[in-house]
PDB file of N, CA and C in Angstrom:
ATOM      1  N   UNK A   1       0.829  -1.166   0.000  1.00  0.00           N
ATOM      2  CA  UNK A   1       0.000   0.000   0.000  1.00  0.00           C
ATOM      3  C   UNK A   1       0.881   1.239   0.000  1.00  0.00           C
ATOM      4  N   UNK A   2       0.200   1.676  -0.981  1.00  0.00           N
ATOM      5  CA  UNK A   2       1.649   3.154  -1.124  1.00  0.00           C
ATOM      6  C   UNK A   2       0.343   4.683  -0.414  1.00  0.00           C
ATOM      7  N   UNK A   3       1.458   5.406   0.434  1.00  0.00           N
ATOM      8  CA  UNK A   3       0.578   6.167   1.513  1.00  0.00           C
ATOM      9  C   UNK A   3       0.878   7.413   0.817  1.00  0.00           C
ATOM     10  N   UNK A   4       0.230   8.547   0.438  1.00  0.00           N
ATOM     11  CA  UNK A   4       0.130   9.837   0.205  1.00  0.00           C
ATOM     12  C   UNK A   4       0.218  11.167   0.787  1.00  0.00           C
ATOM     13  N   UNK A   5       1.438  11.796   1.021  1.00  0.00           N
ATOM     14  CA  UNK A   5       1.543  12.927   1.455  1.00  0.00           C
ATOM     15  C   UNK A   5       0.837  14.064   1.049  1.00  0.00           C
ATOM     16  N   UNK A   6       0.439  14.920   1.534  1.00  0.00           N
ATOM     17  CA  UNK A   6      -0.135  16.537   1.199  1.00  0.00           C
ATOM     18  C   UNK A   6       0.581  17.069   1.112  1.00  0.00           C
ATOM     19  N   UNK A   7       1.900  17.693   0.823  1.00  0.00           N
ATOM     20  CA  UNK A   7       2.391  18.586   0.466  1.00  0.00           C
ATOM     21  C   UNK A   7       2.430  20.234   0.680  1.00  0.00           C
ATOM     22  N   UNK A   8       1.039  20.334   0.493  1.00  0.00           N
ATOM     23  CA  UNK A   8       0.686  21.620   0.043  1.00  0.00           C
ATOM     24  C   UNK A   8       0.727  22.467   1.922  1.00  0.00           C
ATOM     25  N   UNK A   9       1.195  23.410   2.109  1.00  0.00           N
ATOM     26  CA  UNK A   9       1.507  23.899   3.251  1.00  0.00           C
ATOM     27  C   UNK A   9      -0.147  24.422   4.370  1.00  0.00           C
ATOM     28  N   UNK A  10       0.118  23.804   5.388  1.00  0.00           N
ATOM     29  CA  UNK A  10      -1.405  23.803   6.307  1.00  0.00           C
ATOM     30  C   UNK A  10      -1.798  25.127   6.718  1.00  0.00           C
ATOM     31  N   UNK A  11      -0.301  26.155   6.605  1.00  0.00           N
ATOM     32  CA  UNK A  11      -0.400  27.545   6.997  1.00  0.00           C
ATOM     33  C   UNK A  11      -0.343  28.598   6.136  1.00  0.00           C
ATOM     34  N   UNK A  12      -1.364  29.156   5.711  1.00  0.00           N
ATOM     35  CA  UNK A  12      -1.223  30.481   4.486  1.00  0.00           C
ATOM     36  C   UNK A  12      -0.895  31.368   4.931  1.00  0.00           C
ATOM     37  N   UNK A  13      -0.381  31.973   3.786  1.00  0.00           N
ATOM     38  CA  UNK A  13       0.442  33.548   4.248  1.00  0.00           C
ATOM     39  C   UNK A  13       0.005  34.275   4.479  1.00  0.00           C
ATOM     40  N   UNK A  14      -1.381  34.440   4.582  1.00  0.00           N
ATOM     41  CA  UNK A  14      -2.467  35.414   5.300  1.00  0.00           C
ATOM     42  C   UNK A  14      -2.613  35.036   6.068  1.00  0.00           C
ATOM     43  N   UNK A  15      -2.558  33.768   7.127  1.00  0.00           N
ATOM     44  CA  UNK A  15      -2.806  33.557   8.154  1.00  0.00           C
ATOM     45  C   UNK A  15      -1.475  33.941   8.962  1.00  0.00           C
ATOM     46  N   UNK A  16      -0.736  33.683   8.373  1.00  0.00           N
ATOM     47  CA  UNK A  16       1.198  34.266   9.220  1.00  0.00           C
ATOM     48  C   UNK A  16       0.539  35.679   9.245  1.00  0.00           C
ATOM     49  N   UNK A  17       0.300  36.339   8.363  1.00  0.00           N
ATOM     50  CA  UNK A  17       0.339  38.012   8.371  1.00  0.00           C
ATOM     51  C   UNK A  17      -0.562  38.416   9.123  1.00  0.00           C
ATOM     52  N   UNK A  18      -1.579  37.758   9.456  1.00  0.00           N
ATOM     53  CA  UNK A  18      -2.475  38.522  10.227  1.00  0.00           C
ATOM     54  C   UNK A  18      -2.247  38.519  11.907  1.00  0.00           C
ATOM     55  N   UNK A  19      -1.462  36.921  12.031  1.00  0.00           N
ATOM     56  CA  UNK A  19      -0.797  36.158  13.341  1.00  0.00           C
ATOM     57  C   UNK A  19       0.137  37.436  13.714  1.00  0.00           C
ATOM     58  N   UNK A  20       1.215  37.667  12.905  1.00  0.00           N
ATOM     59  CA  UNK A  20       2.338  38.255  12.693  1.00  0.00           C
ATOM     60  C   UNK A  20       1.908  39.726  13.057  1.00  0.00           C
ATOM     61  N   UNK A  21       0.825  40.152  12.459  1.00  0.00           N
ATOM     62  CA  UNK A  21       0.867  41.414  13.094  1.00  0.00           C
ATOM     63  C   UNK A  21      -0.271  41.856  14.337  1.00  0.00           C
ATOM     64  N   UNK A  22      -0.804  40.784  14.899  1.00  0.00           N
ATOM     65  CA  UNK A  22      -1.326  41.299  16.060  1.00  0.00           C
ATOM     66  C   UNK A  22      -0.088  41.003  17.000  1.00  0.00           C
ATOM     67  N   UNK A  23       0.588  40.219  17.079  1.00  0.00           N
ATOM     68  CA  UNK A  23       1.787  39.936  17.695  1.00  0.00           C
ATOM     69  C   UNK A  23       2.376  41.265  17.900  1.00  0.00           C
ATOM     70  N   UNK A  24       2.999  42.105  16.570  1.00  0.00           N
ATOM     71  CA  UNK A  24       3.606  43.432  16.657  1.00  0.00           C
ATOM     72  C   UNK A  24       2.558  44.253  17.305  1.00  0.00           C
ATOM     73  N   UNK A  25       1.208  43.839  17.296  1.00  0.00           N
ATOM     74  CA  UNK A  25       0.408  44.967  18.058  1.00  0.00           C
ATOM     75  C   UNK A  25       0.579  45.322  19.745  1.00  0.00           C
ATOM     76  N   UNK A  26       0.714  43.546  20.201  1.00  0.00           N
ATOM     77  CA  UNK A  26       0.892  43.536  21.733  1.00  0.00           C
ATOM     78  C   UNK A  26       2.360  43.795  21.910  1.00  0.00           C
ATOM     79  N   UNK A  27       3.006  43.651  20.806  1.00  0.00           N
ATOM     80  CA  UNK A  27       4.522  44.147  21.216  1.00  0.00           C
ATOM     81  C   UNK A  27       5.120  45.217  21.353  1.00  0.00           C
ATOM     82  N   UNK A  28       3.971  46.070  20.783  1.00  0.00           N
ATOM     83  CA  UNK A  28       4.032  47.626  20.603  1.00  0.00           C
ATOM     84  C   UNK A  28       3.539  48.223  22.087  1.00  0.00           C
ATOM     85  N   UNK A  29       2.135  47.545  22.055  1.00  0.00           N
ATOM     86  CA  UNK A  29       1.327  48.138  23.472  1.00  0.00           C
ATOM     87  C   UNK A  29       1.432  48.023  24.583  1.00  0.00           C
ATOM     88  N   UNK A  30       1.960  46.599  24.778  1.00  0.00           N
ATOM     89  CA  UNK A  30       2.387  46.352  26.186  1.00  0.00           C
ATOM     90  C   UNK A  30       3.094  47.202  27.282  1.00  0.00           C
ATOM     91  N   UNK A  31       4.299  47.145  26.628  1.00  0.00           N
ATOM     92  CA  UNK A  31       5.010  48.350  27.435  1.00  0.00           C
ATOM     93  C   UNK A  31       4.317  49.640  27.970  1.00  0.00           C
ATOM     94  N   UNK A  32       3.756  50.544  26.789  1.00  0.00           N
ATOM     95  CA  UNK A  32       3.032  51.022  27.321  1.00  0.00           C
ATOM     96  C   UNK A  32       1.877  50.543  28.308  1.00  0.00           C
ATOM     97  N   UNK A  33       1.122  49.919  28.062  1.00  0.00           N
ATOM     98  CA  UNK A  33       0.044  49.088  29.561  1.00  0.00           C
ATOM     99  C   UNK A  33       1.061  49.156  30.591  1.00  0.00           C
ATOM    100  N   UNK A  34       2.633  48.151  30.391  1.00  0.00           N
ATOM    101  CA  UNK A  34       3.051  48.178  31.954  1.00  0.00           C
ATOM    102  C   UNK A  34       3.488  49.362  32.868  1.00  0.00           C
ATOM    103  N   UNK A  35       3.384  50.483  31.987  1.00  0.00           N
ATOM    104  CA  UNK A  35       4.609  51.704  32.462  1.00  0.00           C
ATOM    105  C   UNK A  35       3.344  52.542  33.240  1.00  0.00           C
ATOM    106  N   UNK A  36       1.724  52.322  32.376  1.00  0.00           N
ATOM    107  CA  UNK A  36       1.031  53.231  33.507  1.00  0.00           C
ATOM    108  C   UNK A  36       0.812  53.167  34.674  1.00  0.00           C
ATOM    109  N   UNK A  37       0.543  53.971  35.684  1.00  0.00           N
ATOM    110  CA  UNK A  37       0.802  53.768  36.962  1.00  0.00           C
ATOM    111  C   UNK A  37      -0.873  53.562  37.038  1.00  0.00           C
ATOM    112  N   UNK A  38      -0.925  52.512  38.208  1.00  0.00           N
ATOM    113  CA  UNK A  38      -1.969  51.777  38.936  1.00  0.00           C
ATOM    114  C   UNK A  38      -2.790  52.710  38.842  1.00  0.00           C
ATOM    115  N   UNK A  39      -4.321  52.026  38.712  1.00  0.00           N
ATOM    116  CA  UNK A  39      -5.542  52.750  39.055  1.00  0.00           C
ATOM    117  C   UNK A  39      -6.213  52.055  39.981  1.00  0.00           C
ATOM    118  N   UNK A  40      -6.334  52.992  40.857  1.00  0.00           N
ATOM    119  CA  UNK A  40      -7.207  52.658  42.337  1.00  0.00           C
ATOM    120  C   UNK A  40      -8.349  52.759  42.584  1.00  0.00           C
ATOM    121  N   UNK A  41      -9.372  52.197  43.393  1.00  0.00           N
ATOM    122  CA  UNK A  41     -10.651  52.768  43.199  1.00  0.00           C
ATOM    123  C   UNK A  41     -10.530  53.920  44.083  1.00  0.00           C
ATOM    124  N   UNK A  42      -9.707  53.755  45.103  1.00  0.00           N
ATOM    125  CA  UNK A  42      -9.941  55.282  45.703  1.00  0.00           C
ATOM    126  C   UNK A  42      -9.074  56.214  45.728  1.00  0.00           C
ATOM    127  N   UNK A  43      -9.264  57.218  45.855  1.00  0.00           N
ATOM    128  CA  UNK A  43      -8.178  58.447  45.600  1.00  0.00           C
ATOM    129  C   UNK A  43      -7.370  58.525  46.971  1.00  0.00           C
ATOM    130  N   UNK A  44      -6.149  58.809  47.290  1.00  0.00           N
ATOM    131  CA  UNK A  44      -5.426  59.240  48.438  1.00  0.00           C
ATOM    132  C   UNK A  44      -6.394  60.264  48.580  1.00  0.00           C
ATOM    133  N   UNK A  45      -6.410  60.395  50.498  1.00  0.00           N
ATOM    134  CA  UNK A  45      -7.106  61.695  50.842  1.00  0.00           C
ATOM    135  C   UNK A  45      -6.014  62.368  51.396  1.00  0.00           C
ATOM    136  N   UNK A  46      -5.187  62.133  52.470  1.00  0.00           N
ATOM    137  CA  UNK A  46      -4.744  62.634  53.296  1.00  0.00           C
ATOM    138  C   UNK A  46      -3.166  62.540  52.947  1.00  0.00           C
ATOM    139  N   UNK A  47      -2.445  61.480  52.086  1.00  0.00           N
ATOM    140  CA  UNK A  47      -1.075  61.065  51.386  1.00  0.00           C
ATOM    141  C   UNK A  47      -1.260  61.710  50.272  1.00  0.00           C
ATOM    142  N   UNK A  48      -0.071  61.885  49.464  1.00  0.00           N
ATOM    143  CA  UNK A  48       0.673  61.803  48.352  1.00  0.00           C
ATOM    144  C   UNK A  48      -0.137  60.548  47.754  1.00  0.00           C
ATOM    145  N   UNK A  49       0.087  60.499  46.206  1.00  0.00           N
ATOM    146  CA  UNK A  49      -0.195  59.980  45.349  1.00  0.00           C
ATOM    147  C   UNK A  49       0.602  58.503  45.442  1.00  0.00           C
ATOM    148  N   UNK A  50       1.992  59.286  45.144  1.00  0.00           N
ATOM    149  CA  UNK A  50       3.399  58.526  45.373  1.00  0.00           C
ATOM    150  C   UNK A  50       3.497  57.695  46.707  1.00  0.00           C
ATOM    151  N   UNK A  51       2.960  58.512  47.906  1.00  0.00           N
ATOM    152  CA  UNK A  51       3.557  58.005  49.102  1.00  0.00           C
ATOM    153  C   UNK A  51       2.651  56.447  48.890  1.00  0.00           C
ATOM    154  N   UNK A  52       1.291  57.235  48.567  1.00  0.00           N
ATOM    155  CA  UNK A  52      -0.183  56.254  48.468  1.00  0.00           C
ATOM    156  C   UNK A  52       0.256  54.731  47.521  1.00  0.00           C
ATOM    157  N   UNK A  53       1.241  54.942  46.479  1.00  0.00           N
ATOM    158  CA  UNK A  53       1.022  53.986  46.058  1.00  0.00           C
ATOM    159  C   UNK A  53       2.427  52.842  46.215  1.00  0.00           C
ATOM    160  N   UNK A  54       3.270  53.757  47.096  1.00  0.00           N
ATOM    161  CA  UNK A  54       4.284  53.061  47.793  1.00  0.00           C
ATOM    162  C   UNK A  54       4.026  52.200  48.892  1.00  0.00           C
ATOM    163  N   UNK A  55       2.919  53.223  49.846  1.00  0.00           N
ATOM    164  CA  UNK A  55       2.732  51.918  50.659  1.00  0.00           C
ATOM    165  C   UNK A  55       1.894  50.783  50.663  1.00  0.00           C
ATOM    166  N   UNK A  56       1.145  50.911  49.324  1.00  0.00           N
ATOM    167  CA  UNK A  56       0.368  49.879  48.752  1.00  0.00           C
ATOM    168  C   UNK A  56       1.180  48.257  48.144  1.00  0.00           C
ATOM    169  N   UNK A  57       2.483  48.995  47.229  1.00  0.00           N
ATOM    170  CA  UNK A  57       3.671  48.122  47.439  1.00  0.00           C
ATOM    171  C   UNK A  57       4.244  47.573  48.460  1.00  0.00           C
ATOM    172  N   UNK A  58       4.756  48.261  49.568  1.00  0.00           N
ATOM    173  CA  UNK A  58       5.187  47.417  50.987  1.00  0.00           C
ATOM    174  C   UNK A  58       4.300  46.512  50.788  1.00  0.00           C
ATOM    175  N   UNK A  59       2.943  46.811  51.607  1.00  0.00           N
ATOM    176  CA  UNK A  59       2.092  46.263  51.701  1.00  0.00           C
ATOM    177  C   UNK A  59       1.934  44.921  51.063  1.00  0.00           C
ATOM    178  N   UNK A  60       2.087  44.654  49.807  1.00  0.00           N
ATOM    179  CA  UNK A  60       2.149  43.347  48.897  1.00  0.00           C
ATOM    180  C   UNK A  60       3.434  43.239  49.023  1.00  0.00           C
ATOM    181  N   UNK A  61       4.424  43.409  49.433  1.00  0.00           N
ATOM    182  CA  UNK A  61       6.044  42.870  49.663  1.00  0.00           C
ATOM    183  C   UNK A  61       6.003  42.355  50.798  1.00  0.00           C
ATOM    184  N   UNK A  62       5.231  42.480  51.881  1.00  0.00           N
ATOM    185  CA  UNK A  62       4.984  42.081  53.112  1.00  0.00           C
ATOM    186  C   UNK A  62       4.254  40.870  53.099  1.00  0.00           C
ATOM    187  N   UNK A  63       3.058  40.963  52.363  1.00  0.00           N
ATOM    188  CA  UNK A  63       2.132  40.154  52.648  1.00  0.00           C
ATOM    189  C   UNK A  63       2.195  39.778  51.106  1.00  0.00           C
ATOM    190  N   UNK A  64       2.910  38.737  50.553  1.00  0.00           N
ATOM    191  CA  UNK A  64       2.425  38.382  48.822  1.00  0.00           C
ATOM    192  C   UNK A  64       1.354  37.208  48.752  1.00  0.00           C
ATOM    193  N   UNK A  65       0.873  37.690  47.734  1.00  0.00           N
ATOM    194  CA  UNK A  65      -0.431  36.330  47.374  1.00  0.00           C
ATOM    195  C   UNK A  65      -0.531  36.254  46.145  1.00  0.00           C
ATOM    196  N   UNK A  66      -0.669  35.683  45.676  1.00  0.00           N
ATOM    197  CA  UNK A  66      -0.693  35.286  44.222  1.00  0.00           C
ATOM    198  C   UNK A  66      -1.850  35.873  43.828  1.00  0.00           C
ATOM    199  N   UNK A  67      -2.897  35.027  44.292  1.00  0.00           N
ATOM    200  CA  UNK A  67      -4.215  35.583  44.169  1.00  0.00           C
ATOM    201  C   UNK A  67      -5.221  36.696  44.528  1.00  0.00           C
ATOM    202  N   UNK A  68      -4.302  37.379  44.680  1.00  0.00           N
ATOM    203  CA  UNK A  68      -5.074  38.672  45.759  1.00  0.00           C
ATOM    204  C   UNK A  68      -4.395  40.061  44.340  1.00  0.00           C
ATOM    205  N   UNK A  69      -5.841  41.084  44.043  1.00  0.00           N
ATOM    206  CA  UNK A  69      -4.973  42.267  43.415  1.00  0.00           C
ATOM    207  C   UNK A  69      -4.833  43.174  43.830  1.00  0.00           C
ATOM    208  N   UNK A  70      -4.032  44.112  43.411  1.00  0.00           N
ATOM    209  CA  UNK A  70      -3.577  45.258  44.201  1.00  0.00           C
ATOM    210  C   UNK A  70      -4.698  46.059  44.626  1.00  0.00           C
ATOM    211  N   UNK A  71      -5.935  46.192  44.460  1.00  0.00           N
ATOM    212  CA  UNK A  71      -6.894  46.662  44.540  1.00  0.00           C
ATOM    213  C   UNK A  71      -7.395  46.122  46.487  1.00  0.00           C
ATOM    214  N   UNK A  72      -7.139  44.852  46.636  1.00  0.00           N
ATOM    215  CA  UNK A  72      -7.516  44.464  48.271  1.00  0.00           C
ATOM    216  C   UNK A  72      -6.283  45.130  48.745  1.00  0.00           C
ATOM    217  N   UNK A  73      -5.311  45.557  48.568  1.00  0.00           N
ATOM    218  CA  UNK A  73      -4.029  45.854  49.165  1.00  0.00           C
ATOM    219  C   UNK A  73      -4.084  47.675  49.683  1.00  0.00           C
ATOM    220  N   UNK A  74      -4.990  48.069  48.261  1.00  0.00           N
ATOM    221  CA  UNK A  74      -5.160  49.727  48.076  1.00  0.00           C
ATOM    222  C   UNK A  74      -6.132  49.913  49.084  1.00  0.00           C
ATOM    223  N   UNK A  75      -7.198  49.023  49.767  1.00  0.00           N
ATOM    224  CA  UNK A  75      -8.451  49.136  50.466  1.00  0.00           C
ATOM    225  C   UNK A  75      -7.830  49.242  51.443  1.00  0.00           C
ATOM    226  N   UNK A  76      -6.894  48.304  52.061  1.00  0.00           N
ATOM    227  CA  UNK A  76      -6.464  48.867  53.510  1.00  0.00           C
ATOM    228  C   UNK A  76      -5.619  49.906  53.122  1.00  0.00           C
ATOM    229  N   UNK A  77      -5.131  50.337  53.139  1.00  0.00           N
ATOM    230  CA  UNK A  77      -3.858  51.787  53.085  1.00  0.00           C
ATOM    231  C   UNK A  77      -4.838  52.687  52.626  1.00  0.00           C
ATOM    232  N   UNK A  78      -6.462  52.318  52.087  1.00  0.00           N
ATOM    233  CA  UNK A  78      -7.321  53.608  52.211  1.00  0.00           C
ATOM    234  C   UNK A  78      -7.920  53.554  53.568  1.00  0.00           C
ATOM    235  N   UNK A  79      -8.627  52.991  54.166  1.00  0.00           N
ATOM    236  CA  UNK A  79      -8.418  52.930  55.358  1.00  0.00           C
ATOM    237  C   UNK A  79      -7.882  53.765  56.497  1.00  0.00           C
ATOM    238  N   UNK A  80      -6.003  53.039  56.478  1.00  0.00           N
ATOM    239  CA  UNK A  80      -5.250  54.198  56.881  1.00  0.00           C
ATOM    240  C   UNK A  80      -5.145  55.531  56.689  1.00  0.00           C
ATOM    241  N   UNK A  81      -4.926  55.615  55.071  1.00  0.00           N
ATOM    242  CA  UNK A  81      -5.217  57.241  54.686  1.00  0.00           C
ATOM    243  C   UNK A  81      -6.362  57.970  54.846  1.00  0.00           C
ATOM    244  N   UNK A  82      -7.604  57.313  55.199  1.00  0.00           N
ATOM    245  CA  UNK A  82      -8.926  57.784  55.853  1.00  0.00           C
ATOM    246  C   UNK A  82      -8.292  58.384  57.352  1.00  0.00           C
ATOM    247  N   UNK A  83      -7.798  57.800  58.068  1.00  0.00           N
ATOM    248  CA  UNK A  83      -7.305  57.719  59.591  1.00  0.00           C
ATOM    249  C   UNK A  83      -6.406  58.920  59.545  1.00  0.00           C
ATOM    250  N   UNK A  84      -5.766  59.022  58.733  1.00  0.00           N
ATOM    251  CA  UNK A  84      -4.390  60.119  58.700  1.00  0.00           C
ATOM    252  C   UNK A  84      -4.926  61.097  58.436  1.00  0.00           C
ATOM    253  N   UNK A  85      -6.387  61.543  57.580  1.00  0.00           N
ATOM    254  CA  UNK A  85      -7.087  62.961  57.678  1.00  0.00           C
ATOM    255  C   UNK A  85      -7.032  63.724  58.788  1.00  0.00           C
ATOM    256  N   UNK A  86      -7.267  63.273  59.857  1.00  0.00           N
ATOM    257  CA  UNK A  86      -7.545  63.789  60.896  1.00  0.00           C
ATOM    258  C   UNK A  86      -6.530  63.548  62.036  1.00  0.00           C
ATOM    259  N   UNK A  87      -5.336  63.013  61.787  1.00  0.00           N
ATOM    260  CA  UNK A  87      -4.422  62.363  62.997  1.00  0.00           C
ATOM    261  C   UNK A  87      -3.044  62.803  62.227  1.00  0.00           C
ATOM    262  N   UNK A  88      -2.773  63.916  62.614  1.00  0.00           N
ATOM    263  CA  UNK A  88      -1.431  64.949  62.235  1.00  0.00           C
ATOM    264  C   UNK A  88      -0.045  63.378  62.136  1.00  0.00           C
ATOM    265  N   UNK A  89       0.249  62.729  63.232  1.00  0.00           N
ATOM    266  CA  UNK A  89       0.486  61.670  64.025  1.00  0.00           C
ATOM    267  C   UNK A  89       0.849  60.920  62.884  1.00  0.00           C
ATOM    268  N   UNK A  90      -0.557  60.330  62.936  1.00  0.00           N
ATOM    269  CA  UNK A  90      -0.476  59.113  61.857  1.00  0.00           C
ATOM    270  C   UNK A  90       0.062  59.293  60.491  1.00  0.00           C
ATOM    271  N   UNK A  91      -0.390  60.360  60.324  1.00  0.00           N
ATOM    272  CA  UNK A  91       0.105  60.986  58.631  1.00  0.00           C
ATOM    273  C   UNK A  91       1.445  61.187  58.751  1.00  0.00           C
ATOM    274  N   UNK A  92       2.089  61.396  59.588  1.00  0.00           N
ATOM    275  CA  UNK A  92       4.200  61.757  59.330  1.00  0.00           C
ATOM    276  C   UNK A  92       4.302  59.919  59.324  1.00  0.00           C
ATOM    277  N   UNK A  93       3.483  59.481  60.169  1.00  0.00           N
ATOM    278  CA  UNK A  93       3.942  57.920  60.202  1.00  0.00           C
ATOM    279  C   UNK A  93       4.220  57.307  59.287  1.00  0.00           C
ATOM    280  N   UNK A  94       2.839  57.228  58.524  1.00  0.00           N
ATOM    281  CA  UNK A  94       2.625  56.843  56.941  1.00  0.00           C
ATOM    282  C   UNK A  94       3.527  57.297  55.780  1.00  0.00           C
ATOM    283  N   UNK A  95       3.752  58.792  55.886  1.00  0.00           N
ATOM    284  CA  UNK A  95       4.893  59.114  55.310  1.00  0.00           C
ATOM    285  C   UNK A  95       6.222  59.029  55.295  1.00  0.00           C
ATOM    286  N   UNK A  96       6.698  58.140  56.633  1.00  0.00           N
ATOM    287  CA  UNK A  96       8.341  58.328  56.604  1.00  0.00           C
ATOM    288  C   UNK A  96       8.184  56.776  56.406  1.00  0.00           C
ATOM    289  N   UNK A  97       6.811  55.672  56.561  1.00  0.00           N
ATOM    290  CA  UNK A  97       7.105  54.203  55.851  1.00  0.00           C
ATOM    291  C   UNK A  97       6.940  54.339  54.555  1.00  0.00           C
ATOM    292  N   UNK A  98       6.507  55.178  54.299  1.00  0.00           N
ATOM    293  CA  UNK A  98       6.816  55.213  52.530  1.00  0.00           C
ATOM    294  C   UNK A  98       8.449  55.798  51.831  1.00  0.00           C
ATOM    295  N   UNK A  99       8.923  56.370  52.643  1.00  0.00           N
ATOM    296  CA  UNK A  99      10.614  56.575  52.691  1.00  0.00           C
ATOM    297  C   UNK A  99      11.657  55.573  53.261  1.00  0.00           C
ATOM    298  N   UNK A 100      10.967  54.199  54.270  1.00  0.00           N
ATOM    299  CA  UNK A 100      11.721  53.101  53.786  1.00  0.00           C
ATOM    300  C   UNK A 100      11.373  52.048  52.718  1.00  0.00           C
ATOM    301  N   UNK A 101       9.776  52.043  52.456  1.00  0.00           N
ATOM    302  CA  UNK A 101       9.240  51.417  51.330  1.00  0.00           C
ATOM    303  C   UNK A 101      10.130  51.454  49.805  1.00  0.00           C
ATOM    304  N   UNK A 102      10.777  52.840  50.137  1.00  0.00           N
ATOM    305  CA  UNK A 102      11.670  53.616  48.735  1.00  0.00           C
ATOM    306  C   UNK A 102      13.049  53.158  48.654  1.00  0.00           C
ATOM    307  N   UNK A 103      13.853  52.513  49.929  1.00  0.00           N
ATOM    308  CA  UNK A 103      15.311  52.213  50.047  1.00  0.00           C
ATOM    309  C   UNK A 103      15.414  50.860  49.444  1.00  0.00           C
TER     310      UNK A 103
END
């Protein structure tokens, strides 16, 4: 029994080109996606932006989870930054752990 090859190629060149260039699309965009800085649901009240989203980092350097997003991490440190409105105290606190959060 003599067996028969196909030959003829399973992948067309419109299918490479179209593969090929959404590829260059996410290769283009990505970077940009990774470079913007986090969106939170809540705004710092009483911190910095910066300080706000430094100690949101500790915070997940302290405590990592795979499964958890930065978003449960931002809820407590809003919290805190709720607390620091009104507590002169608490607010230098928050701010000088966000200056070892930075070393």
């Amino acid at each position: 029994m003599v067996r028969l090859i196909d030959k003829t190629p399973a992948v067309s060149r419109r299918t490479v080109l179209k593969t090929g260039g959404g590829a260059a699309a996410v290769a283009v965009a990505g970077p940009v996606v990774a470079l913007a800085p986090p969106a939170y649901a809540n705004a710092p009240v009483a911190l910095t932006a910066e300080a706000f989203a430094a100690l949101v980092k500790m915070a997940r350097d302290l405590y990592p989870h795979d499964r958890i997003a930065d978003t449960a991490y931002a809820a407590v440190i809003s919290a805190h930054d709720a607390a620091a409105k009104d507590d002169a105290a608490k607010k230098e606190m928050l701010e000088k752990a966000r200056s070892f959060s930075m070393a």
